[in-house]
N, C-alpha and C. Protein backbone atom coordinates (compact mmCIF):
# COMPACT_ATOMS: atom_id res chain seq x y z
N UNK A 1 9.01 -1.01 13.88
CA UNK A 1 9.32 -1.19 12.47
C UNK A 1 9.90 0.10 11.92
N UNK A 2 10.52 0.02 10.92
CA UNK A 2 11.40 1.58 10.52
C UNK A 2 10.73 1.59 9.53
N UNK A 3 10.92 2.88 9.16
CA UNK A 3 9.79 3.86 7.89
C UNK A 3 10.62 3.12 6.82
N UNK A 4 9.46 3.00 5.76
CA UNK A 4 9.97 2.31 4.34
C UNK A 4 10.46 3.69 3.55
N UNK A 5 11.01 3.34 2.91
CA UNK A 5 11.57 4.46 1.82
C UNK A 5 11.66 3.52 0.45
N UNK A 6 11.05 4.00 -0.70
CA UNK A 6 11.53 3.73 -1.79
C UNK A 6 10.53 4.16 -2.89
N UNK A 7 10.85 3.10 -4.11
CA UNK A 7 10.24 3.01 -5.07
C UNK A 7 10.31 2.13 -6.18
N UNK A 8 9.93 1.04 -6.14
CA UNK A 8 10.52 0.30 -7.01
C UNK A 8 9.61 -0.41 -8.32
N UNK A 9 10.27 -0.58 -9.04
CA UNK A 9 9.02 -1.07 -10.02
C UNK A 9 9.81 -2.81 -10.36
N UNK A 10 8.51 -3.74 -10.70
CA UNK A 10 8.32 -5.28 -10.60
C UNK A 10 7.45 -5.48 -12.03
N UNK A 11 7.92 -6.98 -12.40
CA UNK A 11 7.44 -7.40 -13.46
C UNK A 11 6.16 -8.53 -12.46
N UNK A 12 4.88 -8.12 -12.95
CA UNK A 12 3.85 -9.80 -12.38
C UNK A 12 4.27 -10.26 -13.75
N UNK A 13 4.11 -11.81 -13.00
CA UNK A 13 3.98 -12.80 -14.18
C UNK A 13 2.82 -13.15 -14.24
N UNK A 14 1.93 -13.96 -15.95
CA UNK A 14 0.99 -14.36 -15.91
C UNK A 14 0.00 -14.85 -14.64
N UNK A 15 0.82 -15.40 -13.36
CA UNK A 15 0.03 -16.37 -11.94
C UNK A 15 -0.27 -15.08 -11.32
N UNK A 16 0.25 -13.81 -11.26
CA UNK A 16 0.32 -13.10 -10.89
C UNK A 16 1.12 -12.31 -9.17
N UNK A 17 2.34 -13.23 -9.73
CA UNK A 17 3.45 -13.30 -8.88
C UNK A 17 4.53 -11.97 -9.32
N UNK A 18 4.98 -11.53 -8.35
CA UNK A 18 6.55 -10.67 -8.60
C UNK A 18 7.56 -10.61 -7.45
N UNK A 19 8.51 -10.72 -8.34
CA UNK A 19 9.69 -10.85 -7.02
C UNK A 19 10.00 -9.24 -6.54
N UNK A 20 9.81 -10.29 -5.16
CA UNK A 20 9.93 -8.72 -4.07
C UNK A 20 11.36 -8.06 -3.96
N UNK A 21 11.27 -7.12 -4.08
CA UNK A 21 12.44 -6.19 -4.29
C UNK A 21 13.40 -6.50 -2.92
N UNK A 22 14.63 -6.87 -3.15
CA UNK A 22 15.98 -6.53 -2.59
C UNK A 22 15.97 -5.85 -1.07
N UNK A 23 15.34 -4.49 -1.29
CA UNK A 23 16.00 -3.59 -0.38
C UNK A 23 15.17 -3.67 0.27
N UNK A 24 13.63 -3.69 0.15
CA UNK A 24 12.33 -3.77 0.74
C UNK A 24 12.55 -4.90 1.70
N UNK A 25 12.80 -6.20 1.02
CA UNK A 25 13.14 -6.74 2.09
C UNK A 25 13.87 -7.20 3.49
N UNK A 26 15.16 -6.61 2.82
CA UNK A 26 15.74 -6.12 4.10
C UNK A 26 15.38 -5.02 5.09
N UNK A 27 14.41 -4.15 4.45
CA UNK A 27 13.75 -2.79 5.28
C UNK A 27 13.00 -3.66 6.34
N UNK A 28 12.00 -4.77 5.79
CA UNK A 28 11.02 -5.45 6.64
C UNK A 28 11.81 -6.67 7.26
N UNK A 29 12.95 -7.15 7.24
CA UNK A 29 13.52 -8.22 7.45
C UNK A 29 13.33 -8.53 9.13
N UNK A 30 12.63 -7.98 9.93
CA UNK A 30 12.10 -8.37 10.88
C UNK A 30 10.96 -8.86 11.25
N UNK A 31 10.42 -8.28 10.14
CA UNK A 31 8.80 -8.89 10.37
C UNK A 31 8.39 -9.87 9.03
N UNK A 32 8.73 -9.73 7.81
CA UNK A 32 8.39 -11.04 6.70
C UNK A 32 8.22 -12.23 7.20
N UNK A 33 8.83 -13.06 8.50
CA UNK A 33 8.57 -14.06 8.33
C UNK A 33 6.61 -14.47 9.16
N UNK A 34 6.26 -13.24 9.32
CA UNK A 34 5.16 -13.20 10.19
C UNK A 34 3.87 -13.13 8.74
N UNK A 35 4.53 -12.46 7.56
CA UNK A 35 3.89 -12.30 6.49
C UNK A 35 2.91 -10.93 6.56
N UNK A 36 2.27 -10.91 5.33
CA UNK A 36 1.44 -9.30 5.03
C UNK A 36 0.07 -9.58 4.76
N UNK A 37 -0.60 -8.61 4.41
CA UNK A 37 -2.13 -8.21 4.50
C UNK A 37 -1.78 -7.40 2.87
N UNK A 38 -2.88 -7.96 2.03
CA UNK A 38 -2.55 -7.17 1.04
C UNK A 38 -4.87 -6.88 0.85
N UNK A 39 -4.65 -5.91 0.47
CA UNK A 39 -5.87 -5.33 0.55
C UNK A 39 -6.68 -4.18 -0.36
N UNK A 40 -7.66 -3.69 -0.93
CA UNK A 40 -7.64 -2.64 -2.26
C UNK A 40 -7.62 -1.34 -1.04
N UNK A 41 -7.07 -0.14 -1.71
CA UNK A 41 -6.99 1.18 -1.50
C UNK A 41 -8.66 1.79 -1.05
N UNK A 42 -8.90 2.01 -0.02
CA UNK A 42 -9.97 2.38 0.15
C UNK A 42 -10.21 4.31 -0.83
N UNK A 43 -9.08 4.80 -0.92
CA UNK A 43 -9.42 5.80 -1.64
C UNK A 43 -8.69 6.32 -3.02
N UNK A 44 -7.62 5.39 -2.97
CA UNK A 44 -6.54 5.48 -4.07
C UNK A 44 -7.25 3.92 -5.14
N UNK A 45 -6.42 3.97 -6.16
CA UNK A 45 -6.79 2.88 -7.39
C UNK A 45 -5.59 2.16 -7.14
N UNK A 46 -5.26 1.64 -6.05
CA UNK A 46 -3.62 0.78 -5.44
C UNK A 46 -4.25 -0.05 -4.55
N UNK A 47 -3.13 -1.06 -4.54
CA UNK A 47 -2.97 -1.93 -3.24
C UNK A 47 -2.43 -1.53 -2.61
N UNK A 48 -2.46 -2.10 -1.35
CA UNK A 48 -2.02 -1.49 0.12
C UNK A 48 -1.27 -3.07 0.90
N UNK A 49 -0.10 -2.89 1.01
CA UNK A 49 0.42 -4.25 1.41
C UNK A 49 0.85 -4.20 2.29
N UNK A 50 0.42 -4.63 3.80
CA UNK A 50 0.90 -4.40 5.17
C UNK A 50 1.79 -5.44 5.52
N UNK A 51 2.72 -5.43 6.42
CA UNK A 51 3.38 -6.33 7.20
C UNK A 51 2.17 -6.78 8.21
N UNK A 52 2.08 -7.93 8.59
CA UNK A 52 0.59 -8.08 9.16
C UNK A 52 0.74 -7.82 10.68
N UNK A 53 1.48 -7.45 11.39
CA UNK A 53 1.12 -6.70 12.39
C UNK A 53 1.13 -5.02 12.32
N UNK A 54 1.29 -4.51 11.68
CA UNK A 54 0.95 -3.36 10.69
C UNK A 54 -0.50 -3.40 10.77
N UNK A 55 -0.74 -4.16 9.67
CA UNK A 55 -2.60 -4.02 9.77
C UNK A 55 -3.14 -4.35 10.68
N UNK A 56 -2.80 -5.26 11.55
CA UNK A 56 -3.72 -6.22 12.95
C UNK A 56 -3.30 -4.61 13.90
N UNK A 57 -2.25 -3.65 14.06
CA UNK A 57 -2.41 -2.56 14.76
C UNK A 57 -3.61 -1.51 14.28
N UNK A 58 -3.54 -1.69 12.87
CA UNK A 58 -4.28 -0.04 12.23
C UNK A 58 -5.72 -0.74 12.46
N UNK A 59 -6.42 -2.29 12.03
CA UNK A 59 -7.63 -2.33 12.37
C UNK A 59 -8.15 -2.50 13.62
N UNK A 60 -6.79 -2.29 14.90
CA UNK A 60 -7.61 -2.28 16.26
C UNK A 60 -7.81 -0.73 16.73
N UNK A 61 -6.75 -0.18 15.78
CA UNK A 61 -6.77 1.46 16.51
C UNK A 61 -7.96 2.26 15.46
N UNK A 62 -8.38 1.85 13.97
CA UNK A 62 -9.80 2.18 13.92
C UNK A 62 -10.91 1.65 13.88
N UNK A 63 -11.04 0.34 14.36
CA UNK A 63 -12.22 -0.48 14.73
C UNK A 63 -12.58 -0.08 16.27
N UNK A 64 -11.44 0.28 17.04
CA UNK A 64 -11.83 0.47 18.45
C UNK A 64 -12.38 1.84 18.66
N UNK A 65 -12.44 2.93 17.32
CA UNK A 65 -13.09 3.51 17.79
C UNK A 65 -15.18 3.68 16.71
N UNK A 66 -15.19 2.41 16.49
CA UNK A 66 -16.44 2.43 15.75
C UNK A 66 -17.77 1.49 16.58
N UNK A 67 -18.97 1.99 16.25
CA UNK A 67 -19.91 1.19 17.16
C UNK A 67 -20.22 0.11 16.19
N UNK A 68 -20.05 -1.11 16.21
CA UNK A 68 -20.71 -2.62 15.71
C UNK A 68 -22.13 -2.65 15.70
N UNK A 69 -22.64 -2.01 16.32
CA UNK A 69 -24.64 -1.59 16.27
C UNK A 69 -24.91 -0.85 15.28
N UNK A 70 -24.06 0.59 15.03
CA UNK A 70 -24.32 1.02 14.06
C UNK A 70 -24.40 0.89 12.22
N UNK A 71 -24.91 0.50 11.63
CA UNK A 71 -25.13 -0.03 10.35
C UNK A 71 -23.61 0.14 9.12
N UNK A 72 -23.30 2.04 9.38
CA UNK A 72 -22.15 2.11 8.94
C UNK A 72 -21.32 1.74 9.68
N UNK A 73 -21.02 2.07 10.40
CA UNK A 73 -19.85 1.24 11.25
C UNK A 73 -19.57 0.08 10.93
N UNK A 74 -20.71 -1.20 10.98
CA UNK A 74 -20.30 -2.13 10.65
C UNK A 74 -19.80 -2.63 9.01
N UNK A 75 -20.44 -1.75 8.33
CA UNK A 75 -19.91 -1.59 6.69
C UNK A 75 -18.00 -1.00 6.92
N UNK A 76 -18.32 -0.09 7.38
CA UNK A 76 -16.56 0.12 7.82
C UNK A 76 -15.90 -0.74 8.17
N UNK A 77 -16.52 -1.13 9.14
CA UNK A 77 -15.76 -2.28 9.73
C UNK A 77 -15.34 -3.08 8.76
N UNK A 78 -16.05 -3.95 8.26
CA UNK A 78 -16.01 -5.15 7.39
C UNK A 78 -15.34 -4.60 6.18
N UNK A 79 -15.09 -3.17 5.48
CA UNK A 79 -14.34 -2.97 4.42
C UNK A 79 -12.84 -3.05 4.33
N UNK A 80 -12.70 -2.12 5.98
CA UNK A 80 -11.41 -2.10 6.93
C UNK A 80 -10.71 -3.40 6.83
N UNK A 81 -11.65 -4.25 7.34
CA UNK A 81 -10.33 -5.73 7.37
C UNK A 81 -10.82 -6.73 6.54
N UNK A 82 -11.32 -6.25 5.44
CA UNK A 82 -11.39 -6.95 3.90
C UNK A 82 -10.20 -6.88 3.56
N UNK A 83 -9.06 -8.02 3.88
CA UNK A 83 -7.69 -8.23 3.43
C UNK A 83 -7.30 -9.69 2.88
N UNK A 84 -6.40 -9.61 2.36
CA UNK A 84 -5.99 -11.20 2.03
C UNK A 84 -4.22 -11.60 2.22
N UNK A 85 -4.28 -12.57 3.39
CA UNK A 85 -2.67 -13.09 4.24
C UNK A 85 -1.78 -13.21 2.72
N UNK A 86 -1.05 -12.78 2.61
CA UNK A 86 -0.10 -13.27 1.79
C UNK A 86 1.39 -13.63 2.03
N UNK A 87 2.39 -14.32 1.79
CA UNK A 87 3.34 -14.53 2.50
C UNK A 87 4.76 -14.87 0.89
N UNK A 88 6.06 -14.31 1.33
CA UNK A 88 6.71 -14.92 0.40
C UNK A 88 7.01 -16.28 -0.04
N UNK A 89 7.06 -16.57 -0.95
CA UNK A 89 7.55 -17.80 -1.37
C UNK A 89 9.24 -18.46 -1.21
N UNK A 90 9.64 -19.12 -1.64
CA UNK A 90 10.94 -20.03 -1.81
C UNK A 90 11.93 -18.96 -2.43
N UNK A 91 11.10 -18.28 -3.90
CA UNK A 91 11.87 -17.40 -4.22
C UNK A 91 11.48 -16.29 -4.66
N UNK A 92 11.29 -15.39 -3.35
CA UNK A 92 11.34 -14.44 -2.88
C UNK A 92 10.06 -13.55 -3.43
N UNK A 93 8.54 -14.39 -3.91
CA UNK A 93 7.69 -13.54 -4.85
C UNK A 93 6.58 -13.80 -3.99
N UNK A 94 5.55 -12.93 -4.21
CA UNK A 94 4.54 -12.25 -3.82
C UNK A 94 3.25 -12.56 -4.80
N UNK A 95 2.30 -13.49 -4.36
CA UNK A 95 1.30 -13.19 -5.03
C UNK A 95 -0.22 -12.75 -4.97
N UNK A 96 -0.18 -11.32 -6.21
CA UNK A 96 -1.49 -10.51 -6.04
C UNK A 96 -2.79 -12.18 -5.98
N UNK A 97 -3.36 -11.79 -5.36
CA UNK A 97 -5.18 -12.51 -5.28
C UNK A 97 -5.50 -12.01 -7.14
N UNK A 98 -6.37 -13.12 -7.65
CA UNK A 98 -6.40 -12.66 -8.89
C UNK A 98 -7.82 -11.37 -8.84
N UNK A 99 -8.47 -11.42 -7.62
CA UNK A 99 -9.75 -10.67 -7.62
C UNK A 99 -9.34 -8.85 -7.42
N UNK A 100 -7.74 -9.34 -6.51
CA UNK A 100 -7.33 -7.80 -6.65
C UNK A 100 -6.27 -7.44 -7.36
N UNK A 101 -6.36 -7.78 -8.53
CA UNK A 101 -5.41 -7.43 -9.65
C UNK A 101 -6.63 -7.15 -10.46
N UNK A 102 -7.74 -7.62 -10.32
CA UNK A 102 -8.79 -7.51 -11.38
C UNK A 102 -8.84 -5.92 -11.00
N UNK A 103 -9.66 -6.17 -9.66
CA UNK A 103 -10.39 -4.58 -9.07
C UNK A 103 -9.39 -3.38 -9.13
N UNK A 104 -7.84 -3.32 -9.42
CA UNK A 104 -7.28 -2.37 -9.29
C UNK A 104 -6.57 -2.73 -10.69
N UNK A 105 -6.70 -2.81 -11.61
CA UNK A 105 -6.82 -3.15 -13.14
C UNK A 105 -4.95 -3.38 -12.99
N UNK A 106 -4.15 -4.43 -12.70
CA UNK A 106 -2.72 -4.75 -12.42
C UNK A 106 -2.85 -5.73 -13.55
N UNK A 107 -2.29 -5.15 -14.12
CA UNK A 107 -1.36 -6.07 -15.39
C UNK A 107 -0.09 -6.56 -15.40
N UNK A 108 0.96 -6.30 -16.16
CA UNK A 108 2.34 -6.77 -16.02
C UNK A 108 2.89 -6.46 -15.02
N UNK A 109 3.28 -4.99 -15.26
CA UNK A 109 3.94 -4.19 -14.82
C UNK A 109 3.64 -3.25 -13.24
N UNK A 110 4.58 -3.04 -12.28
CA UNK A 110 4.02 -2.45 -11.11
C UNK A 110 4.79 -1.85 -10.52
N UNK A 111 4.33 -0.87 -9.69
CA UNK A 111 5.71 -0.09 -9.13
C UNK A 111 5.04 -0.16 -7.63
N UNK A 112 5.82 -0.19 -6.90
CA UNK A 112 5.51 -0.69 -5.29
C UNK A 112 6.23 0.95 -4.38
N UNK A 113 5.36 1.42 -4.19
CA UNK A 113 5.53 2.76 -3.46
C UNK A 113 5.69 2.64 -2.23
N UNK A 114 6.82 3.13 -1.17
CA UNK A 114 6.86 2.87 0.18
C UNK A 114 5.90 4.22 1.02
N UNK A 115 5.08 4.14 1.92
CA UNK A 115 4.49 5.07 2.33
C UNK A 115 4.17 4.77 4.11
N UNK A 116 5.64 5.09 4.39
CA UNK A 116 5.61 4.92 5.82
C UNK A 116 5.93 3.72 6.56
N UNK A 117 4.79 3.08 6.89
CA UNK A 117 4.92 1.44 7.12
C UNK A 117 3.84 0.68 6.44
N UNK A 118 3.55 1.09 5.02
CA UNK A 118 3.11 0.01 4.27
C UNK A 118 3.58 0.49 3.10
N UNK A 119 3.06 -0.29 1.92
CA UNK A 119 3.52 -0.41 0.93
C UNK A 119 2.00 -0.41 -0.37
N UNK A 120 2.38 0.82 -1.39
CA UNK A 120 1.45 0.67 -1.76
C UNK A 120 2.06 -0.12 -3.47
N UNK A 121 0.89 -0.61 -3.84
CA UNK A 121 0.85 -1.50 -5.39
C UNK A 121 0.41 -0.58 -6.13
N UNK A 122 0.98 -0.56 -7.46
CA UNK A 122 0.07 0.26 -8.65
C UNK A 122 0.46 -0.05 -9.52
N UNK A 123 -0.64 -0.52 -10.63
CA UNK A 123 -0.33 -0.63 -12.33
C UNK A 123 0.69 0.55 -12.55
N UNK A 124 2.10 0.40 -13.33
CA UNK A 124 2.44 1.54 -13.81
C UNK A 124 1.88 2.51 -14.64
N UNK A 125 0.41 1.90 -15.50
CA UNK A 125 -0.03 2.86 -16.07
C UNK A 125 -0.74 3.96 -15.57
N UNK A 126 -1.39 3.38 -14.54
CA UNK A 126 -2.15 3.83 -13.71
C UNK A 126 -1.66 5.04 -12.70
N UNK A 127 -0.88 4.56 -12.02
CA UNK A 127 0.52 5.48 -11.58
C UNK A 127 0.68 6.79 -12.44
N UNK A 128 1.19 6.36 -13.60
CA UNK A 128 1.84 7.46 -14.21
C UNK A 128 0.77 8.50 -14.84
N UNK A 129 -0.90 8.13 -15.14
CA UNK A 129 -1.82 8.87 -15.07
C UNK A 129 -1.89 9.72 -13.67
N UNK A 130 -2.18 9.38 -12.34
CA UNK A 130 -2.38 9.73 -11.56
C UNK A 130 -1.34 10.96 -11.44
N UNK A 131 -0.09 10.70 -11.64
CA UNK A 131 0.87 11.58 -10.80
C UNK A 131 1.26 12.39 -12.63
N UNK A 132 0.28 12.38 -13.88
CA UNK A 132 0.34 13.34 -15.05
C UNK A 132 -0.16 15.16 -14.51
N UNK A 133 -1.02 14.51 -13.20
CA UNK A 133 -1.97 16.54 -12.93
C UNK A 133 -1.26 16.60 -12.53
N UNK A 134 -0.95 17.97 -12.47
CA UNK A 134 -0.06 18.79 -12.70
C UNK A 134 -0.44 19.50 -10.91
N UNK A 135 0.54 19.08 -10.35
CA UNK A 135 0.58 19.51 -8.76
C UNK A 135 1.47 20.47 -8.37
N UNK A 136 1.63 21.49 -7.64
CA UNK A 136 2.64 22.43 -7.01
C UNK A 136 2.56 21.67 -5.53
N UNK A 137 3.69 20.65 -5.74
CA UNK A 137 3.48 20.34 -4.23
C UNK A 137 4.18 21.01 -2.95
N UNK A 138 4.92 22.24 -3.49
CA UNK A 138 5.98 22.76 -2.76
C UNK A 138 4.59 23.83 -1.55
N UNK A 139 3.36 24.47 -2.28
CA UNK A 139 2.73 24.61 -2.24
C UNK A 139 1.66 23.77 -1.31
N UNK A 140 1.50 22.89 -1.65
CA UNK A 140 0.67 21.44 -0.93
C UNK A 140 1.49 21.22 0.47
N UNK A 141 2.70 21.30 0.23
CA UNK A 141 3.27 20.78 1.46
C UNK A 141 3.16 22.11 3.05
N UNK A 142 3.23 23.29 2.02
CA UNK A 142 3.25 24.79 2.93
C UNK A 142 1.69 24.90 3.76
N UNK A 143 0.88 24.62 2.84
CA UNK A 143 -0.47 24.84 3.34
C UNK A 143 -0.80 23.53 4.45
N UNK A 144 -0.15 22.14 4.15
CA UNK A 144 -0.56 21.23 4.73
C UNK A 144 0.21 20.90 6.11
N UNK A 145 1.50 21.21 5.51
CA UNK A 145 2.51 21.19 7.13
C UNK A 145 2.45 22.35 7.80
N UNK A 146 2.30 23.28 6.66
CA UNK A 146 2.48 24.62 7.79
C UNK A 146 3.69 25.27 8.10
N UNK A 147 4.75 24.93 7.86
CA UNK A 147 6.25 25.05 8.58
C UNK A 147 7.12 25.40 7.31
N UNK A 148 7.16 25.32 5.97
CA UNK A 148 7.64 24.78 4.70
C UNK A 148 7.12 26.82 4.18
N UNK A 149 7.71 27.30 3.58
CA UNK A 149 8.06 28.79 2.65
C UNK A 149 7.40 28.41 1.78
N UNK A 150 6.45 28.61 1.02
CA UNK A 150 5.59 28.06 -0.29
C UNK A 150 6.57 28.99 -2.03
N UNK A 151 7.63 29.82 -1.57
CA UNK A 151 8.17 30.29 -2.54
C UNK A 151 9.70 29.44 -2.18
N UNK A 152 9.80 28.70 -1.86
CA UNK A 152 11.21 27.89 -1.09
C UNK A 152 11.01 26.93 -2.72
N UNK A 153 12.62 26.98 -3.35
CA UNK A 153 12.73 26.06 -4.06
C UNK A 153 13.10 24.71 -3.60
N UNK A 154 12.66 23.16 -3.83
CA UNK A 154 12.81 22.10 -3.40
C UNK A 154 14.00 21.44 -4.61
């Protein structure tokens, strides 16, 4: 699958449907007809929308390394592939589960963040709180990659 790139923002309608963006779909146009995994952010306030062999890879490569005896583990486990199949429609829309539009407070409006090979969901309000602190990421990126001049203008 090739790395997503983008950013796009979507209107839900009341059912809590939005039409999937254009370019996105041609990014995934190999795998949509297999459909996605849409699921809450285990550490972010977003959805997380996999192409579903995407997720059927990520929950064998960290389920295979957890023990099923162990109590957390199996809480991991079971949070891990707490997902829900979703698939496009006729014309071309996507719909959130109403339980995870509740839990990640999705109203109208949404902006669909590409992050690698999934795709994350976020209320725009929500979004635009999150990314208000005030970050030096030129900084973030030096300390975290290692390779990057932390006085290098971007």
């Amino acid at each position: 699958m090739a790395i997503l790139v983008g950013k796009e923002f979507c209107k839900v309608d009341p059912a809590g449907r939005f039409k999937f963006p254009v370019a996105l779909k041609k990014a995934l146009s190999g795998v949509v007809e297999a459909g996605f995994v849409i699921r809450e952010s285990i550490f972010d306030a977003c959805l997380e929308l996999y192409p579903r062999g995407e997720f059927e890879k990520e929950i064998e490569n960290k389920v295979s390394k957890l023990n099923p005896y162990n109590p957390q583990d199996r809480l991991l486990i079971r949070k891990l592939s707490e997902g829900n199949p979703v698939e496009l429609d006729n014309n071309d829309r996507l719909l959130i589960p109403s339980e995870l539009k509740k839990a990640k407070k999705i109203d109208k409006e949404i902006v669909l963040i590409s992050k690698i090979n999934i795709i994350e969901i976020w209320d725009v309000e929500t979004y635009n709180k999150v990314n208000e602190a005030e970050v030096d990421f030129a900084r973030m990126a030096a300390e975290r990659l290692g390779q990057i001049d932390a006085t290098e203008k971007f």
